[in-house]
PDB file of N, CA and C in Angstrom:
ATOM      1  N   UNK A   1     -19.499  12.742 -12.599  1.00  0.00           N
ATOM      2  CA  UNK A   1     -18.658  12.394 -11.483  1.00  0.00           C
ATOM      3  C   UNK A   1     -17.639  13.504 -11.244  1.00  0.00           C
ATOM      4  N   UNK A   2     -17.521  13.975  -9.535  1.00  0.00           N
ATOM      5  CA  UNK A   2     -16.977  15.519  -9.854  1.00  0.00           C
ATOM      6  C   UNK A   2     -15.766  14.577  -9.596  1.00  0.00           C
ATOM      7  N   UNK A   3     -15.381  13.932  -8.774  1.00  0.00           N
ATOM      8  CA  UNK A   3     -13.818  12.868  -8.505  1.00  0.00           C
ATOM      9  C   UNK A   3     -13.343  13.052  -9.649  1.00  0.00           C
ATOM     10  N   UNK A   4     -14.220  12.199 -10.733  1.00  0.00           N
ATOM     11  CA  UNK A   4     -13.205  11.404 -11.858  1.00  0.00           C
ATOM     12  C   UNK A   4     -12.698  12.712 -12.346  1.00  0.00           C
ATOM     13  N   UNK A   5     -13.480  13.532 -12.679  1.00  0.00           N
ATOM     14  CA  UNK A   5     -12.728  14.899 -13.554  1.00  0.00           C
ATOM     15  C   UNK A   5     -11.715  15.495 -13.117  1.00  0.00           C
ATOM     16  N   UNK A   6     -11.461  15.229 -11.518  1.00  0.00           N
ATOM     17  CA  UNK A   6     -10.168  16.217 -10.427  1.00  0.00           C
ATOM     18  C   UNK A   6      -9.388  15.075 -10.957  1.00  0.00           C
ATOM     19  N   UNK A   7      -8.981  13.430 -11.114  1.00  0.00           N
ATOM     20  CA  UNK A   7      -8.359  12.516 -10.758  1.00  0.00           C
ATOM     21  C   UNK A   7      -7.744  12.324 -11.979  1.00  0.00           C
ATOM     22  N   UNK A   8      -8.836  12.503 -13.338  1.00  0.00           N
ATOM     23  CA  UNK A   8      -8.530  12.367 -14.558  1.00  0.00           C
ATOM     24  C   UNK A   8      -8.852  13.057 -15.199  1.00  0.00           C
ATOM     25  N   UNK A   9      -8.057  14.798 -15.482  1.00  0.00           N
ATOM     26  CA  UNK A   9      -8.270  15.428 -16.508  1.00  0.00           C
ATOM     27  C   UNK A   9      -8.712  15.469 -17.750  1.00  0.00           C
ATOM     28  N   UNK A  10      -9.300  16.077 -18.608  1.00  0.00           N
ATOM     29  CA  UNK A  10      -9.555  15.914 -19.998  1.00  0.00           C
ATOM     30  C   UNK A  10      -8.729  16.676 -20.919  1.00  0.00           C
ATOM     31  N   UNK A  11      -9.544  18.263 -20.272  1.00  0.00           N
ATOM     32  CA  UNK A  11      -9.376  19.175 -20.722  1.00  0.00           C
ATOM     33  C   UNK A  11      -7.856  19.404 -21.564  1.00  0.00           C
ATOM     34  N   UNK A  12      -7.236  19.764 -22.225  1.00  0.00           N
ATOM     35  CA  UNK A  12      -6.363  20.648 -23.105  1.00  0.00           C
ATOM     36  C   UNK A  12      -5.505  21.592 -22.111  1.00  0.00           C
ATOM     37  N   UNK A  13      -6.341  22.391 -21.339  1.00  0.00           N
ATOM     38  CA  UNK A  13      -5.755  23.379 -20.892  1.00  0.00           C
ATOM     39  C   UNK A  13      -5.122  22.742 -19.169  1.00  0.00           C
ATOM     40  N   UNK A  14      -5.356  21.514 -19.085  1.00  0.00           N
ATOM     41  CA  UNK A  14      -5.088  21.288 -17.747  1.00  0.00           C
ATOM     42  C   UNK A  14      -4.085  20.689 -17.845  1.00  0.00           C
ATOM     43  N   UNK A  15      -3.141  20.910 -18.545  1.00  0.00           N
ATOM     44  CA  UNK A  15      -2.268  19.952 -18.299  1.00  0.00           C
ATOM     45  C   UNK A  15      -0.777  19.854 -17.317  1.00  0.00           C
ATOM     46  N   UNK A  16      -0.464  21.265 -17.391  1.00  0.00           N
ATOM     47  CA  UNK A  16       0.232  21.299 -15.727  1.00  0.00           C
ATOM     48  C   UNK A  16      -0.330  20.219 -14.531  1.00  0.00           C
ATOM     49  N   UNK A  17      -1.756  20.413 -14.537  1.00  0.00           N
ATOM     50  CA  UNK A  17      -2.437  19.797 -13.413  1.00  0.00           C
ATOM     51  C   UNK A  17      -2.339  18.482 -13.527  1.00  0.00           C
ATOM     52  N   UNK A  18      -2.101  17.868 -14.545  1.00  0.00           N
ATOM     53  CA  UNK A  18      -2.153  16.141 -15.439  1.00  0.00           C
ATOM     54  C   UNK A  18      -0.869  16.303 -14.818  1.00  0.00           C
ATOM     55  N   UNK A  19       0.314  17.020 -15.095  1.00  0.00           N
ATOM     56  CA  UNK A  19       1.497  16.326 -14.845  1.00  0.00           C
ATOM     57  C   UNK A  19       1.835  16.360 -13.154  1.00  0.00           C
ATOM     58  N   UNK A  20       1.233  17.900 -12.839  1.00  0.00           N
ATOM     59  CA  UNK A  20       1.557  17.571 -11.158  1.00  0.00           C
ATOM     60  C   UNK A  20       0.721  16.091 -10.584  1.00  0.00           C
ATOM     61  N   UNK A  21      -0.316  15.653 -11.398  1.00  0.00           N
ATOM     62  CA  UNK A  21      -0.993  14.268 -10.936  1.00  0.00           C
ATOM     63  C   UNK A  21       0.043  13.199 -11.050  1.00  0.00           C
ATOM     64  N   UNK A  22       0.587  13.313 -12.221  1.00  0.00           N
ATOM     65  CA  UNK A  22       1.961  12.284 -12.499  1.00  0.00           C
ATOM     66  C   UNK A  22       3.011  12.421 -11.943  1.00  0.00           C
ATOM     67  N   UNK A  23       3.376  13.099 -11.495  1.00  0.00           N
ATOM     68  CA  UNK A  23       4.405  13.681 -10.651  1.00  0.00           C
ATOM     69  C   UNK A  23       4.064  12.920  -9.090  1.00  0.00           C
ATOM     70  N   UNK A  24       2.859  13.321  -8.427  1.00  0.00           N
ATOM     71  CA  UNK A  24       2.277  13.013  -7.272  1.00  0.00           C
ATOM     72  C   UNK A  24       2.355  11.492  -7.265  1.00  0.00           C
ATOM     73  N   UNK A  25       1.611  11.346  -8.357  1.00  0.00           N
ATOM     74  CA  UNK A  25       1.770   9.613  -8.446  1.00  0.00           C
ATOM     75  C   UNK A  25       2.722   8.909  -8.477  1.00  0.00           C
ATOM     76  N   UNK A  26       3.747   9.067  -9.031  1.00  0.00           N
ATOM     77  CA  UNK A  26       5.217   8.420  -9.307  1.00  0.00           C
ATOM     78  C   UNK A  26       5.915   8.601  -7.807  1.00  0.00           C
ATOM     79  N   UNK A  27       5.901   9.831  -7.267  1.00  0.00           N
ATOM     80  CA  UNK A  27       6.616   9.893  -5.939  1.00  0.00           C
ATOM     81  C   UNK A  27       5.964   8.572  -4.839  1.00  0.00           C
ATOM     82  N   UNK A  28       4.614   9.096  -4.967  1.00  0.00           N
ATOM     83  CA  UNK A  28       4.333   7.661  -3.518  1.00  0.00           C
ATOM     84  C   UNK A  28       3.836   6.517  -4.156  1.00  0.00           C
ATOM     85  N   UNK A  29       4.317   6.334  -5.155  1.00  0.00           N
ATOM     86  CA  UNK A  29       4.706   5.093  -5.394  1.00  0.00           C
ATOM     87  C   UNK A  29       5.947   4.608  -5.368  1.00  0.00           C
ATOM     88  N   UNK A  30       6.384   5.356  -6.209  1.00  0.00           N
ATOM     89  CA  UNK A  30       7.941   5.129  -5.289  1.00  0.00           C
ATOM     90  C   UNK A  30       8.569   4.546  -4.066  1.00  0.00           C
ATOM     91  N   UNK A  31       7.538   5.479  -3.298  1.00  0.00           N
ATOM     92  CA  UNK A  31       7.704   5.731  -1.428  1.00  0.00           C
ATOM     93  C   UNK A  31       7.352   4.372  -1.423  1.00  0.00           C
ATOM     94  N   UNK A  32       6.151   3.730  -1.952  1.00  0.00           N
ATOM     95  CA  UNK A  32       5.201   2.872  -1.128  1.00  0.00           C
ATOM     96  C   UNK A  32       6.097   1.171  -1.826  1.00  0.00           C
ATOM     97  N   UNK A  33       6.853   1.277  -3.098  1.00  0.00           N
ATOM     98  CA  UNK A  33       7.712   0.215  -3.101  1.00  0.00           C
ATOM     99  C   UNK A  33       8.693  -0.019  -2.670  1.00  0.00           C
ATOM    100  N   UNK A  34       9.540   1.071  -2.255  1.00  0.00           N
ATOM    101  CA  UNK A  34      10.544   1.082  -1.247  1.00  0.00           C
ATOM    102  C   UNK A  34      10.411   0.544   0.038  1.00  0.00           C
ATOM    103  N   UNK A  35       9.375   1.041   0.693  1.00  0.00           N
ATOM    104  CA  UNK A  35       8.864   0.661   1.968  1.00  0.00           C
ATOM    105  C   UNK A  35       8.379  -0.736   1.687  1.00  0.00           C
ATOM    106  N   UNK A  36       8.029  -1.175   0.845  1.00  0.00           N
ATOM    107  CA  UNK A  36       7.607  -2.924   0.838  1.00  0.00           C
ATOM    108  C   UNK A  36       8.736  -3.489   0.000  1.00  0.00           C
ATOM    109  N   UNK A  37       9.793  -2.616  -0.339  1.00  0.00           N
ATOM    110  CA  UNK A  37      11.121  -3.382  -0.692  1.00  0.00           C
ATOM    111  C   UNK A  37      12.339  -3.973   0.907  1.00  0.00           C
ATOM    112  N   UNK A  38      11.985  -3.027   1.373  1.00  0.00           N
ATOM    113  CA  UNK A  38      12.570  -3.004   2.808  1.00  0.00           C
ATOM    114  C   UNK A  38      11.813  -4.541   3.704  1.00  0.00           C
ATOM    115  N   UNK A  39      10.801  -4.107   3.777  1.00  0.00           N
ATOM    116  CA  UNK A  39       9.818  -4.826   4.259  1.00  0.00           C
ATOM    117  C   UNK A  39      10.057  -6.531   3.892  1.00  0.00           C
ATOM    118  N   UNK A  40       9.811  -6.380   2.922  1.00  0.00           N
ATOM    119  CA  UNK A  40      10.406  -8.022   1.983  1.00  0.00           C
ATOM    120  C   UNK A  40      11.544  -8.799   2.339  1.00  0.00           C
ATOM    121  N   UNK A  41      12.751  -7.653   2.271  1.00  0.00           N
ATOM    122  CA  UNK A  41      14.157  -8.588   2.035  1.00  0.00           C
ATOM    123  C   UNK A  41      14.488  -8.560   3.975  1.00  0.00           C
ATOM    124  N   UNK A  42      13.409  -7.901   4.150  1.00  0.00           N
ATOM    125  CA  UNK A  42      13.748  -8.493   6.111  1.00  0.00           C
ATOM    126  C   UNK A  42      12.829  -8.869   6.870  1.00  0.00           C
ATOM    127  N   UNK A  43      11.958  -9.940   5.925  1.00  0.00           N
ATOM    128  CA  UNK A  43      11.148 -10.456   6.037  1.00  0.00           C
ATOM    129  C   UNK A  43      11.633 -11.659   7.377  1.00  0.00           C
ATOM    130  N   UNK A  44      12.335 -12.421   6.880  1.00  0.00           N
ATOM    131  CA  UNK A  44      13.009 -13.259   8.004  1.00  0.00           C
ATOM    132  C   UNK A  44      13.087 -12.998   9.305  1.00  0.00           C
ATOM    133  N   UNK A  45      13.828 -11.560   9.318  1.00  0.00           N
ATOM    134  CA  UNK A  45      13.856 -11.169  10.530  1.00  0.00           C
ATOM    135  C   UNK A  45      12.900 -10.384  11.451  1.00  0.00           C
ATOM    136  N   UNK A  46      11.981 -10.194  10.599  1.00  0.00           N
ATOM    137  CA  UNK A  46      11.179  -9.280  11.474  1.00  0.00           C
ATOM    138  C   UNK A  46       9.860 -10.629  11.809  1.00  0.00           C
ATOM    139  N   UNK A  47       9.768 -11.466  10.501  1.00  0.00           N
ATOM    140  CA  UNK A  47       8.461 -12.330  11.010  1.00  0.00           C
ATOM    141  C   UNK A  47       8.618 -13.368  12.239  1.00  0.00           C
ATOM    142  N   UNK A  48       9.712 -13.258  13.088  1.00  0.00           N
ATOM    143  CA  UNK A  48       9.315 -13.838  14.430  1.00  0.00           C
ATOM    144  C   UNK A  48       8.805 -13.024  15.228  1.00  0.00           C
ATOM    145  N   UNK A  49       8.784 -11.750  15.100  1.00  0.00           N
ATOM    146  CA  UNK A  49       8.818 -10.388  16.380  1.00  0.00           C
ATOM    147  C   UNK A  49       6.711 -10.264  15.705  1.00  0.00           C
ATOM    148  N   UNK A  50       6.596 -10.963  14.832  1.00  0.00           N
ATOM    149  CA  UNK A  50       4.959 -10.527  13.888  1.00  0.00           C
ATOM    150  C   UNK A  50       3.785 -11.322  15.402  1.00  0.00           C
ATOM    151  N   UNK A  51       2.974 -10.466  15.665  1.00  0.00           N
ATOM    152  CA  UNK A  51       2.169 -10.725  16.373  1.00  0.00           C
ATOM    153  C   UNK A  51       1.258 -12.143  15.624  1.00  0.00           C
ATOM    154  N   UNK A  52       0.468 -12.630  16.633  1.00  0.00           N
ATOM    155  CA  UNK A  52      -0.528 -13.381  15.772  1.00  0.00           C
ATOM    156  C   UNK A  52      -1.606 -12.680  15.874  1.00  0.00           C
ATOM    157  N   UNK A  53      -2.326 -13.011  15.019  1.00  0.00           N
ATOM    158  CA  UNK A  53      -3.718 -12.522  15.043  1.00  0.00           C
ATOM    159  C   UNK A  53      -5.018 -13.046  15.898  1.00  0.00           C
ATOM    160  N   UNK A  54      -5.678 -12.193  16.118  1.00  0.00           N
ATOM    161  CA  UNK A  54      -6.054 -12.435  17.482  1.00  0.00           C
ATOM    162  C   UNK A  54      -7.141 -13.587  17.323  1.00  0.00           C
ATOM    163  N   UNK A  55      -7.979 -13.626  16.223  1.00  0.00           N
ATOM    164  CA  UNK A  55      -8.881 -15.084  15.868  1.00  0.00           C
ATOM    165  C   UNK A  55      -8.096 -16.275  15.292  1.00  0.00           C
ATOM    166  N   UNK A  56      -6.715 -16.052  15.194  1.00  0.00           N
ATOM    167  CA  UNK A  56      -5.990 -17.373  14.988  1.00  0.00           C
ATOM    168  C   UNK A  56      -5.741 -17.900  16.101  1.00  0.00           C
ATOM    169  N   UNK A  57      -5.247 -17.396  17.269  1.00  0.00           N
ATOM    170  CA  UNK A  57      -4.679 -17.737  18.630  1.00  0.00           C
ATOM    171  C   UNK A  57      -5.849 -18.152  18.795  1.00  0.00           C
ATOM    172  N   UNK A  58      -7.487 -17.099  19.514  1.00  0.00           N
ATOM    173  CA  UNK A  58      -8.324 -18.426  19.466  1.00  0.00           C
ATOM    174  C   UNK A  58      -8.387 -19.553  19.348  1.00  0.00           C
ATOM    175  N   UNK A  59      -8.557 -19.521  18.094  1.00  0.00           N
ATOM    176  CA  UNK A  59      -8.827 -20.975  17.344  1.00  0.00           C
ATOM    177  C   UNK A  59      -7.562 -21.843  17.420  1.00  0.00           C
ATOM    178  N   UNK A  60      -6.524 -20.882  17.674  1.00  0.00           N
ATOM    179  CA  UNK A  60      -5.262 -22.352  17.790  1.00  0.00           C
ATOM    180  C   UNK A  60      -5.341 -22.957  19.082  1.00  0.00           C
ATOM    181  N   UNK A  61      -5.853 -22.540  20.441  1.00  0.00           N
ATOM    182  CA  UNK A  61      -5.811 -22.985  21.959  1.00  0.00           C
ATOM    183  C   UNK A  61      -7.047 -23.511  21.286  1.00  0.00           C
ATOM    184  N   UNK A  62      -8.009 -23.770  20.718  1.00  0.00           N
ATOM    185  CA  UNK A  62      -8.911 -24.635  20.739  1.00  0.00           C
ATOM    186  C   UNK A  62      -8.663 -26.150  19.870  1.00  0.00           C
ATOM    187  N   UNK A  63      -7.179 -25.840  19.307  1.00  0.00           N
ATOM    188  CA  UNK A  63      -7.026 -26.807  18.306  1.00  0.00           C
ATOM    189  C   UNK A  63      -7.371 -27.234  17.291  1.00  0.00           C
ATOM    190  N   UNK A  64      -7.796 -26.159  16.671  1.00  0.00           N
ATOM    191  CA  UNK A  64      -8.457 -26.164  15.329  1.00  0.00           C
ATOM    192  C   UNK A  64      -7.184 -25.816  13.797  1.00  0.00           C
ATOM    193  N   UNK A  65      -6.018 -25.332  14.640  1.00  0.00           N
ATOM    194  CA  UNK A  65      -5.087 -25.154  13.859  1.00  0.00           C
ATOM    195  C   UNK A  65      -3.740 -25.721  14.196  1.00  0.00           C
ATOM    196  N   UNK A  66      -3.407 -26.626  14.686  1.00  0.00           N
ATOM    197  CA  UNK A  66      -2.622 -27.479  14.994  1.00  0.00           C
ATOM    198  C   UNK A  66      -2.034 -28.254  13.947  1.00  0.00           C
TER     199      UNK A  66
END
């Protein structure tokens, strides 16, 4: 698998490359809990402005979700 070997080093000598992977990883994760930390605590306010989805509306004018 040529992926797994770029994604998950083995080698000894790669290990700069292991840490810029850890490095890479920790940042957008970071990013990506922040952004669903935000997301969360204004949850209230943003879920009236939340579209519906378009096979729920369907099915709700047909009364299947009432």
């Amino acid at each position: 698998m040529k992926y797994n070997t770029l994604l998950f080093p083995r080698k000894a000598n790669q290990t700069n490359f292991s840490l810029f992977l850890l490095s890479m990883r920790l940042l957008f994760g970071s990013l990506l809990m922040t952004h669903g930390y935000a997301k969360l605590m204004g949850f209230a306010a943003m879920s009236a402005s939340f579209p519906e989805p378009f096979l729920a509306s369907l099915l709700s004018d047909a009364g299947h979700f009432r």
